[in-house]
C-alpha atoms as a PDB file:
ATOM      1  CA  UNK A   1     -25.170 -12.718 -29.499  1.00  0.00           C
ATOM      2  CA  UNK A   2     -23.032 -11.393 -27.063  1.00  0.00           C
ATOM      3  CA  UNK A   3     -21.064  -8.262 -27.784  1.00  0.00           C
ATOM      4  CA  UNK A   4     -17.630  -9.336 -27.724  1.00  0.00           C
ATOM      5  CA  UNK A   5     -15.634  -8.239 -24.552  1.00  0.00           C
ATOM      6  CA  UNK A   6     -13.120  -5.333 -24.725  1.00  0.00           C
ATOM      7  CA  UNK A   7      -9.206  -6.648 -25.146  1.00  0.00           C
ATOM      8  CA  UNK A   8      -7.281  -6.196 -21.744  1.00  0.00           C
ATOM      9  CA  UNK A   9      -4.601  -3.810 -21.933  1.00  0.00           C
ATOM     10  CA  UNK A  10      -2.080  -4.858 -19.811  1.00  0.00           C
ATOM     11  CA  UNK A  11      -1.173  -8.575 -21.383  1.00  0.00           C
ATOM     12  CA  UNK A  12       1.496 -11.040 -20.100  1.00  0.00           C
ATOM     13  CA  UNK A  13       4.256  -8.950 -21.411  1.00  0.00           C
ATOM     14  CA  UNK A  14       3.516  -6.120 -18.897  1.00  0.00           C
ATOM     15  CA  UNK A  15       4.036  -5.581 -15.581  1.00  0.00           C
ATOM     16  CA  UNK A  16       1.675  -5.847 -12.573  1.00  0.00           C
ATOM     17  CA  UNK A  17       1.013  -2.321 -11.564  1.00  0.00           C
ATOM     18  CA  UNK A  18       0.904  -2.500  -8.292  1.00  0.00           C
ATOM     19  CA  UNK A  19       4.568  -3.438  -6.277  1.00  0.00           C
ATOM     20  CA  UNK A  20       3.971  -4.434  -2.784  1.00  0.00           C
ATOM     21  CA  UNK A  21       6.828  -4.419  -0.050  1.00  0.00           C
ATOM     22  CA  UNK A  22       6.188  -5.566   3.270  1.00  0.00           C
ATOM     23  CA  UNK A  23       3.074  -6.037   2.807  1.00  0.00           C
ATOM     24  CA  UNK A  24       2.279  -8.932   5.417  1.00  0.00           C
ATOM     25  CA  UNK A  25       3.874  -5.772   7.680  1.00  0.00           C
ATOM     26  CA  UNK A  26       1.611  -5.185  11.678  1.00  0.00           C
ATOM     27  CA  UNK A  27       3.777  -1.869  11.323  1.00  0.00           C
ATOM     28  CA  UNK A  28       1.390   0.819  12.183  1.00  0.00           C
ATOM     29  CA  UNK A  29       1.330   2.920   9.597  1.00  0.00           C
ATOM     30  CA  UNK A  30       1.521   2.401   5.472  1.00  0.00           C
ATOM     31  CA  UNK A  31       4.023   4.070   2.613  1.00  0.00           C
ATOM     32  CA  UNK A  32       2.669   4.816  -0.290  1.00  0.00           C
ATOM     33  CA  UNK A  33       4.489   5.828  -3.855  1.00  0.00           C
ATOM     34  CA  UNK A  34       2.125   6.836  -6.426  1.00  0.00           C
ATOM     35  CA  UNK A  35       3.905   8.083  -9.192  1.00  0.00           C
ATOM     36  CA  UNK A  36       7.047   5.809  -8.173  1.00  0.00           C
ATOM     37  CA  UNK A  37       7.232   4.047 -12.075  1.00  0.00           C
ATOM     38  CA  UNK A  38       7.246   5.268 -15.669  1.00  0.00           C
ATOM     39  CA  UNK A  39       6.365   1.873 -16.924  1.00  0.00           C
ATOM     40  CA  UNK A  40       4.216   2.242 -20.134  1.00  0.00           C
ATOM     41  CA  UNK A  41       1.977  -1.088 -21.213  1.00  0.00           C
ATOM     42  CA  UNK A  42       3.052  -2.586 -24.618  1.00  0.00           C
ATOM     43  CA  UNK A  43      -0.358  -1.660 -26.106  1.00  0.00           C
ATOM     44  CA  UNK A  44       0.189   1.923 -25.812  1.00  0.00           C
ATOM     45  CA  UNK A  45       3.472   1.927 -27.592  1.00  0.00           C
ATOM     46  CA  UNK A  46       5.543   5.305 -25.939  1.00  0.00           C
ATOM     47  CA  UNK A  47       2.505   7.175 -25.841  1.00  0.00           C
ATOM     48  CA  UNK A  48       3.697   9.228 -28.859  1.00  0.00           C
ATOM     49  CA  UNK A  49       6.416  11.246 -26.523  1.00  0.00           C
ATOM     50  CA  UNK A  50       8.925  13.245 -27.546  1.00  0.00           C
ATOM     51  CA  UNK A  51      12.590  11.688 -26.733  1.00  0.00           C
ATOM     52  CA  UNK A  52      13.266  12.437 -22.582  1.00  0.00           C
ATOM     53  CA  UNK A  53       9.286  13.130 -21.963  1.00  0.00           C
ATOM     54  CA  UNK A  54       9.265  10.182 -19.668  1.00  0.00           C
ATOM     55  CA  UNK A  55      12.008  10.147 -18.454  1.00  0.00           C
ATOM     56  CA  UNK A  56      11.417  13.868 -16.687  1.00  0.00           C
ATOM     57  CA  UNK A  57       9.805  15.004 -14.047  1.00  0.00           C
ATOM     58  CA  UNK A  58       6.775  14.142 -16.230  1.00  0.00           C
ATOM     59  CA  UNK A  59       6.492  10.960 -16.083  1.00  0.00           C
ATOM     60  CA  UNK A  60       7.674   9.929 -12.783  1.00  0.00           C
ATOM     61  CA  UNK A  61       8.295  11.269  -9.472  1.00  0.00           C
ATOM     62  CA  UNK A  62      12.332  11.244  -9.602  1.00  0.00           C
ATOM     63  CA  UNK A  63      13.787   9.597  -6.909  1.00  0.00           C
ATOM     64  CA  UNK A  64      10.875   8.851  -4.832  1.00  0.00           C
ATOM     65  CA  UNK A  65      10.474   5.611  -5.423  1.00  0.00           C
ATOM     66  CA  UNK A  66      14.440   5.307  -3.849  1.00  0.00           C
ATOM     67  CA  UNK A  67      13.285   7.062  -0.900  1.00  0.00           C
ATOM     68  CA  UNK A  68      10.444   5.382   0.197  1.00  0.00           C
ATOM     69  CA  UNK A  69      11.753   1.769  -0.390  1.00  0.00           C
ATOM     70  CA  UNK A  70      14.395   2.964   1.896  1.00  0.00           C
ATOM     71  CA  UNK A  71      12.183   4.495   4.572  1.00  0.00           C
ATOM     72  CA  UNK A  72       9.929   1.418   4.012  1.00  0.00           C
ATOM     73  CA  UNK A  73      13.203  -0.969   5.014  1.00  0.00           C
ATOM     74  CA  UNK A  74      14.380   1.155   8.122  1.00  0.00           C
ATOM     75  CA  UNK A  75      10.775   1.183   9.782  1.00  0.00           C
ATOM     76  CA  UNK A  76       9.872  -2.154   8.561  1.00  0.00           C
ATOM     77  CA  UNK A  77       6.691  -0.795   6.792  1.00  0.00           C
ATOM     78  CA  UNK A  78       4.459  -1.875   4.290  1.00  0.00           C
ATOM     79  CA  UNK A  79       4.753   0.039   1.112  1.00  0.00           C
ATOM     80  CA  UNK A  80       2.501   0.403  -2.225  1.00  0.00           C
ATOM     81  CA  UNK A  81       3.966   1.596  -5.369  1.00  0.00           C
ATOM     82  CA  UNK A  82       2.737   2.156  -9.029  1.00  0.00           C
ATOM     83  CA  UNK A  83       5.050   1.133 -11.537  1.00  0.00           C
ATOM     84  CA  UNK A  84       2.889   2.306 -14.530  1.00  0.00           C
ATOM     85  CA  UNK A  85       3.775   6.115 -15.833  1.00  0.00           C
ATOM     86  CA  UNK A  86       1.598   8.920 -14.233  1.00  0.00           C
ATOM     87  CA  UNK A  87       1.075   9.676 -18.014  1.00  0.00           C
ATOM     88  CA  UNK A  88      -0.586   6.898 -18.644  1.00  0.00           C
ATOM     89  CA  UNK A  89      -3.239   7.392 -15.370  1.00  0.00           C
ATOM     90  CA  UNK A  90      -2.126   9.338 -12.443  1.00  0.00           C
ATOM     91  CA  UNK A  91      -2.563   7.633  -9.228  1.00  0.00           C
ATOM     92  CA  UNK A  92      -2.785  10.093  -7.504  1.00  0.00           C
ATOM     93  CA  UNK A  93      -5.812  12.298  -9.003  1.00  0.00           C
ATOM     94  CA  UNK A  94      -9.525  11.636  -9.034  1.00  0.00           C
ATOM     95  CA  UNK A  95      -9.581   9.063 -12.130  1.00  0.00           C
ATOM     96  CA  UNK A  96     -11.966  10.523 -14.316  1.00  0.00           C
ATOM     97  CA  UNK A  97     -10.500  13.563 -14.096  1.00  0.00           C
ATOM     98  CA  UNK A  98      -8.993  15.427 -17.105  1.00  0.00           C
ATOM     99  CA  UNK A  99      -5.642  15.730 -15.863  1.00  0.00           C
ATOM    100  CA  UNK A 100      -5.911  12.157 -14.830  1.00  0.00           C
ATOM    101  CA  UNK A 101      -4.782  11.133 -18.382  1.00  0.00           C
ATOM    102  CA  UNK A 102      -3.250  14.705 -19.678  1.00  0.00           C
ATOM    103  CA  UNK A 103      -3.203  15.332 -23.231  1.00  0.00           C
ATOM    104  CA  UNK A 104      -0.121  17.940 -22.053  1.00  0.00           C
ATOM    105  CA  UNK A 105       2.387  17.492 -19.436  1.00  0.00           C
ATOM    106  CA  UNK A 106       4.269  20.864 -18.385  1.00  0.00           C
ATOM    107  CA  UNK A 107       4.232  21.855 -21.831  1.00  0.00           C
ATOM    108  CA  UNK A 108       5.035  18.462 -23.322  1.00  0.00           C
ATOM    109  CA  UNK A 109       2.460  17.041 -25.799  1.00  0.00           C
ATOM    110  CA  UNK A 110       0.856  13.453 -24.571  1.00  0.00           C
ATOM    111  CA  UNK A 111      -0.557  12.149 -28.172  1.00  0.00           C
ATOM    112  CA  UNK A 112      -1.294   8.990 -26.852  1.00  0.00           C
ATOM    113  CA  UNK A 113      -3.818  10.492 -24.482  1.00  0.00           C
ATOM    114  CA  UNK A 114      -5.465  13.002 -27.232  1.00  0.00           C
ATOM    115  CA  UNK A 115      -9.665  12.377 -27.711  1.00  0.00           C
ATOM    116  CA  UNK A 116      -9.801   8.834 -25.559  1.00  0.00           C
ATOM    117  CA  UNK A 117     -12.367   7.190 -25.564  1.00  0.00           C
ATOM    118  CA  UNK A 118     -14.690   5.825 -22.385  1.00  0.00           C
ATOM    119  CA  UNK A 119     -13.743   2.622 -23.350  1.00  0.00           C
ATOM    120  CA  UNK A 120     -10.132   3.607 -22.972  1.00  0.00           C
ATOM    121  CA  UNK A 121     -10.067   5.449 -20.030  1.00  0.00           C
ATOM    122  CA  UNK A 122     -12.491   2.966 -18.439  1.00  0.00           C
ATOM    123  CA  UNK A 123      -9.385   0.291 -19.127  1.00  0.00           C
ATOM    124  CA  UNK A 124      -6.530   2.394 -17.550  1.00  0.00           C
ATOM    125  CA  UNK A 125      -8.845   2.797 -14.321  1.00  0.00           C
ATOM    126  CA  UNK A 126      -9.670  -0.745 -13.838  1.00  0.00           C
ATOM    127  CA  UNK A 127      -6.316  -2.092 -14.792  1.00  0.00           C
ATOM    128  CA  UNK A 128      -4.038   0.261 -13.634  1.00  0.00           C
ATOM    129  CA  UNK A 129      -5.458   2.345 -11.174  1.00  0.00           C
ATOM    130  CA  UNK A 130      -8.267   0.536  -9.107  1.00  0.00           C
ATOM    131  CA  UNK A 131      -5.774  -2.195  -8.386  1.00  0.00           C
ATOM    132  CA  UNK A 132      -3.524   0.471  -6.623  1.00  0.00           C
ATOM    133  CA  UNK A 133      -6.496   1.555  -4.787  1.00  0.00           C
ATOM    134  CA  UNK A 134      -7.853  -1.190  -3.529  1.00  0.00           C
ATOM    135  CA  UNK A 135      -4.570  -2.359  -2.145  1.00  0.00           C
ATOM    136  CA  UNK A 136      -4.153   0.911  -0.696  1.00  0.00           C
ATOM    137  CA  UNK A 137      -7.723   0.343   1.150  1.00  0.00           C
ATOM    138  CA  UNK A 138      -6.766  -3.046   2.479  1.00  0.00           C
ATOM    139  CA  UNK A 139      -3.532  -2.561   3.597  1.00  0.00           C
ATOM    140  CA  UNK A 140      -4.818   0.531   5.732  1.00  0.00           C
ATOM    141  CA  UNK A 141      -8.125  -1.514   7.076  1.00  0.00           C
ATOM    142  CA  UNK A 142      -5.863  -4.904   7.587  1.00  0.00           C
ATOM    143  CA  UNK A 143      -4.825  -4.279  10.192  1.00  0.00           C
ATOM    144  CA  UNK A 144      -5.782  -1.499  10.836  1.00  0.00           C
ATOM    145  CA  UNK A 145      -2.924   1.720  10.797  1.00  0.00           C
ATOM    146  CA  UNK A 146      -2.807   4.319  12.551  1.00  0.00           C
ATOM    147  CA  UNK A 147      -1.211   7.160  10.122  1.00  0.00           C
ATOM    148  CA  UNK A 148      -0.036   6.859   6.886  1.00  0.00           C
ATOM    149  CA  UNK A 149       2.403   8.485   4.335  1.00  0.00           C
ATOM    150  CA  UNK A 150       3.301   9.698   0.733  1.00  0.00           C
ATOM    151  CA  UNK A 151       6.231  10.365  -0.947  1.00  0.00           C
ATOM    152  CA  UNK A 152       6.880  12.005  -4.228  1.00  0.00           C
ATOM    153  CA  UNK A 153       9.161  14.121  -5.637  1.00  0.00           C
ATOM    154  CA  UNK A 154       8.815  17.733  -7.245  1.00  0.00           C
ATOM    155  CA  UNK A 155      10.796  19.727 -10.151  1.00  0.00           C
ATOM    156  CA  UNK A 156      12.866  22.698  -9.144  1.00  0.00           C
ATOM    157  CA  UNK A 157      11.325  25.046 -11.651  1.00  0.00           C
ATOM    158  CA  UNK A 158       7.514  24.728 -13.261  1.00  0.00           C
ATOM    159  CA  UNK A 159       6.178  27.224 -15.719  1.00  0.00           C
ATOM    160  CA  UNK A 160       9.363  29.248 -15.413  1.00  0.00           C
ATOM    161  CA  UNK A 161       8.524  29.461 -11.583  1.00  0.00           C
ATOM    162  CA  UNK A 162      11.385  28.596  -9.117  1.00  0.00           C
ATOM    163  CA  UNK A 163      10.231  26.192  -6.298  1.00  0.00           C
ATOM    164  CA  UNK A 164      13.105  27.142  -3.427  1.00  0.00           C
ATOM    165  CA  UNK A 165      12.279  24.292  -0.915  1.00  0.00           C
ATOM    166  CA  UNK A 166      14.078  21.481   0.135  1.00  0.00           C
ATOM    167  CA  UNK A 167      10.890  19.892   0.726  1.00  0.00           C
ATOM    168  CA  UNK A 168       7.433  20.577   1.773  1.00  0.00           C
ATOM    169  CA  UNK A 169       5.007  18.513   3.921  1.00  0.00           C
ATOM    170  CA  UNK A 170       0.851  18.885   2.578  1.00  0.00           C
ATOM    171  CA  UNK A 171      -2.415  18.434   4.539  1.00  0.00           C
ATOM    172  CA  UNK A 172      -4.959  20.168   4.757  1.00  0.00           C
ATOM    173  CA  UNK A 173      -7.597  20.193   7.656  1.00  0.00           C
ATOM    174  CA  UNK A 174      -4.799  19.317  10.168  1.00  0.00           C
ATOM    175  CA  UNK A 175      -1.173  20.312   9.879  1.00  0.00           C
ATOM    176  CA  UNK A 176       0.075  18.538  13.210  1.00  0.00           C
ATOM    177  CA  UNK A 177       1.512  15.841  11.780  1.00  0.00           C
ATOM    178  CA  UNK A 178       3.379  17.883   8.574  1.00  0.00           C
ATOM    179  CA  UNK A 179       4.724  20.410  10.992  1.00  0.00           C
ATOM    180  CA  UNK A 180       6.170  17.396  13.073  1.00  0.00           C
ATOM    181  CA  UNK A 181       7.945  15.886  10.613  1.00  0.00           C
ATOM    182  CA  UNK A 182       9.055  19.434   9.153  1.00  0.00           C
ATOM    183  CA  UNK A 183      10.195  20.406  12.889  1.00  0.00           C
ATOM    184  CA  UNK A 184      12.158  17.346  13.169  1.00  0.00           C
ATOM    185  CA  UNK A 185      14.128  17.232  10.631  1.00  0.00           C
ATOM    186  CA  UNK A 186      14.424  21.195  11.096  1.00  0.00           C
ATOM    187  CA  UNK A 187      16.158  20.505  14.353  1.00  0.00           C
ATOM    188  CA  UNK A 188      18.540  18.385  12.444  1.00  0.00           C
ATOM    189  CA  UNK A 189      18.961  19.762   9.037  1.00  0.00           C
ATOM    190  CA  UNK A 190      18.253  24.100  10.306  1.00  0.00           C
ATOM    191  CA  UNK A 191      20.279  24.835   6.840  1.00  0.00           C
ATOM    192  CA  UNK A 192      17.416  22.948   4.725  1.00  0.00           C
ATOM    193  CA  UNK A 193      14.402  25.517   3.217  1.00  0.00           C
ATOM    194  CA  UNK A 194      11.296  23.352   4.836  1.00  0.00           C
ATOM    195  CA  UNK A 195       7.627  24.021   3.745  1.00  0.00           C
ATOM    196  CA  UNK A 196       4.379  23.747   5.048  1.00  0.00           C
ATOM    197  CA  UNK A 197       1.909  23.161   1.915  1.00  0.00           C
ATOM    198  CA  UNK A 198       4.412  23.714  -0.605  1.00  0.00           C
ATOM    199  CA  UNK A 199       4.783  23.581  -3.985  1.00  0.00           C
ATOM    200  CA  UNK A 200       0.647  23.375  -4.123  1.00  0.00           C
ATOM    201  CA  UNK A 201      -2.188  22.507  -1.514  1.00  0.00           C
ATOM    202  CA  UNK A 202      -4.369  19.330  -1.495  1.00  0.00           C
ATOM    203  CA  UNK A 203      -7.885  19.918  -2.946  1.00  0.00           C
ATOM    204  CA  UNK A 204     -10.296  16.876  -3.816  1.00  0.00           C
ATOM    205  CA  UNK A 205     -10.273  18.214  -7.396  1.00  0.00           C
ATOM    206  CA  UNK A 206      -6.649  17.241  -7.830  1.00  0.00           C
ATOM    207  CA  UNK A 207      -5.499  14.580  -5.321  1.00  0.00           C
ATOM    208  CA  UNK A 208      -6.650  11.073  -4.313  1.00  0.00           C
ATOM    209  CA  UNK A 209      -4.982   9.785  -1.096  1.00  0.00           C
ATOM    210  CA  UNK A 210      -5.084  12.290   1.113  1.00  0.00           C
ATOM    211  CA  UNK A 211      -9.098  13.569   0.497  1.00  0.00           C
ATOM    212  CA  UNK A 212      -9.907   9.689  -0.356  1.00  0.00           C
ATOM    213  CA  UNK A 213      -7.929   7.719   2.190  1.00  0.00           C
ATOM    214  CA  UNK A 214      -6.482   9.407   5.017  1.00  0.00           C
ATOM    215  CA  UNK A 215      -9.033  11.969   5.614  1.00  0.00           C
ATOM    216  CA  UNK A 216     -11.702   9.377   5.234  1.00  0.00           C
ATOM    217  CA  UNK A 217     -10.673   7.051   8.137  1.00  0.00           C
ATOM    218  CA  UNK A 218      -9.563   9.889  10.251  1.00  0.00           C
ATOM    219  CA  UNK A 219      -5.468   9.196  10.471  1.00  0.00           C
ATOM    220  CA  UNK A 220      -2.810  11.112  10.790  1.00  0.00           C
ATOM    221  CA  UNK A 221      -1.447  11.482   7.593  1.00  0.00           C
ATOM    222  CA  UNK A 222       1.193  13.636   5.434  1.00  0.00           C
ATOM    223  CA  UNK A 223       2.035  13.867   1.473  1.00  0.00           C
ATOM    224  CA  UNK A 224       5.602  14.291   1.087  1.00  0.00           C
ATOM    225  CA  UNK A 225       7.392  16.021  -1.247  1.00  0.00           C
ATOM    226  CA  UNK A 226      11.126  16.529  -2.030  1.00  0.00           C
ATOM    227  CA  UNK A 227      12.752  18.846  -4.769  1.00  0.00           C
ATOM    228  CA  UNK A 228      14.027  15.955  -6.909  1.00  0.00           C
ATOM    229  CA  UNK A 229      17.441  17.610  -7.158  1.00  0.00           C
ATOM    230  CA  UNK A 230      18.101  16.420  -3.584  1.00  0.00           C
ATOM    231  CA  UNK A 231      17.195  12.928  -4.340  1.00  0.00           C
ATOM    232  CA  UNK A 232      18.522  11.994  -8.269  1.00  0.00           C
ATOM    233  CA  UNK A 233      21.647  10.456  -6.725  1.00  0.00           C
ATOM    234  CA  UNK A 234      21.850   7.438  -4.473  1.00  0.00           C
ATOM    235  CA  UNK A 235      23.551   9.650  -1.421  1.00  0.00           C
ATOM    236  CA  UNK A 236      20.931  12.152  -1.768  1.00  0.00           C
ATOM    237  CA  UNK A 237      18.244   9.508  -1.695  1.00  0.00           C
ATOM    238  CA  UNK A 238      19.469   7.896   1.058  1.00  0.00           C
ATOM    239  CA  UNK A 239      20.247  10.933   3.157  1.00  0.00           C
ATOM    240  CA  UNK A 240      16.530  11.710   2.763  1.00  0.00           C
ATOM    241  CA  UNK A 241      15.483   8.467   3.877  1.00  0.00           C
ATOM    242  CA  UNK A 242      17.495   8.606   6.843  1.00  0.00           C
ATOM    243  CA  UNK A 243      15.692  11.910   7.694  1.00  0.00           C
ATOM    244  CA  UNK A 244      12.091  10.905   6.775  1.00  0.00           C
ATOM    245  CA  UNK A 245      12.523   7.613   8.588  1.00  0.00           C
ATOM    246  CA  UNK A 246      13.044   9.307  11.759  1.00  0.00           C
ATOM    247  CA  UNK A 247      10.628  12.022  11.674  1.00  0.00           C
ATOM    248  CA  UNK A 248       8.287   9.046  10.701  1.00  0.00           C
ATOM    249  CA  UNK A 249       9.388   7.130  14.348  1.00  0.00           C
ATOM    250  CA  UNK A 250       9.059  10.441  15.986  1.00  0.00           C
ATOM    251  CA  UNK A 251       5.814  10.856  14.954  1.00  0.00           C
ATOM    252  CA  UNK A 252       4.641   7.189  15.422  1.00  0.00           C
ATOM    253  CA  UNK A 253       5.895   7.437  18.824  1.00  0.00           C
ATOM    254  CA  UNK A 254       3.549  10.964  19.561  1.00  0.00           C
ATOM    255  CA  UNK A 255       0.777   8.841  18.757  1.00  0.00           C
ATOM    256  CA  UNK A 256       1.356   6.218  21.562  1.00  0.00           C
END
């Protein structure tokens, strides 16, 4: 007798986890929005969070998502974004990682993610996060891009630590293309605090898209991040997207 199979845990009632825009895009280049949703599936309940937990900076990347579906519209790019809660599996870290599914969030308790099983973890991977990635791989490969982008958002203070940028632009074994988009919108913006590598540095023990993706195929490539206090309004949002979008052209058109 067969073992009976494992129940799925995203069911009718739950959202697709991956949201594609543009994705029949020849655009040159590909968006991405990893921790752009703080959708939970049904069969997890609220994960056992305190009131406000996922609503913070904890469990989504505050007003990222805004951004990039605006940059997204002014290039005419495709974009990929997770809708699911980076509590429930972060797409953005190696998957069976610990702090892939965190048992504590920047102090805040995750009971829903306390002693999971491999069966469990095994189901928010294959469900949730390998359908992100493999879009992710196809929409780079077909056709193929030549750079490609990520934008999240960051809290103004962590640990007690205050983060003073505006926004800081990651890589790691090139910094061409973060300095060009930080010099560009520099020119623009000189009363804006701009970072190279800031609030953390890329390392294959924490991130996924960068190490796995754009390193990988050899593109030009930068993870974005914006103090979410500048984007948590529609104006701010939007005056960031203006600014991205154009450092974006400017550095599509270096690469002609």
């Amino acid at each position: 007798m067969q073992a009976a199979a494992a129940p799925l845990l995203l069911t009718d009632a739950d959202p697709a986890p991956v949201d594609l825009v543009q994705g029949d895009s020849t655009v040159p280049l590909l968006l991405v929005c990893e921790h752009a949703g703080r959708a939970v599936p049904h069969a997890l309940g609220d994960l056992g969070l305190a009131p406000g937990v996922l609503d913070s900076h904890r469990g989504w990347d505050i007003g990222a998502e805004a951004v990039a579906r605006a940059v997204a519209a002014e290039l005419g790019a495709p974009l990929i974004l997770q809708r699911y809660s980076r509590l429930v599996i972060d797409a953005n870290r190696p998957p069976y990682s610990v702090e892939a599914m965190p048992e504590v969030s920047d102090g805040a308790a995750v009971p829903g993610n306390r002693g999971l099983s491999a069966t469990a973890r095994t189901s928010r991977i294959a469900e949730i996060f390998d359908p992100m990635d493999r879009q992710i791989a196809r929409l780079l490969d077909n056709p193929p891009r030549r750079a490609a982008f990520s934008i999240h958002s960051y809290t103004p203070n962590l640990s007690g630590q205050v983060r003073p940028w505006h926004a800081g632009f990651l890589s790691r074994r090139s910094h061409a293309t973060a300095e060009t988009l930080r010099d560009h919108i520099a020119d623009r913006r000189p009363d804006l605090v701009l970072a190279i590598n800031e609030p953390y540095r890329i390392e294959d023990a924490t991130d996924w898209f960068i190490p796995v993706h754009a390193e990988a195929r050899g593109l030009p490539h930068c993870l974005i991040e914006i103090r979410n206090d500048q984007i948590d309004s529609a104006p701010g949002a939007a005056l960031w997207a203006g600014l991205l979008a154009g450092a974006i052209a400017h550095v599509m058109e270096s690469l002609t």
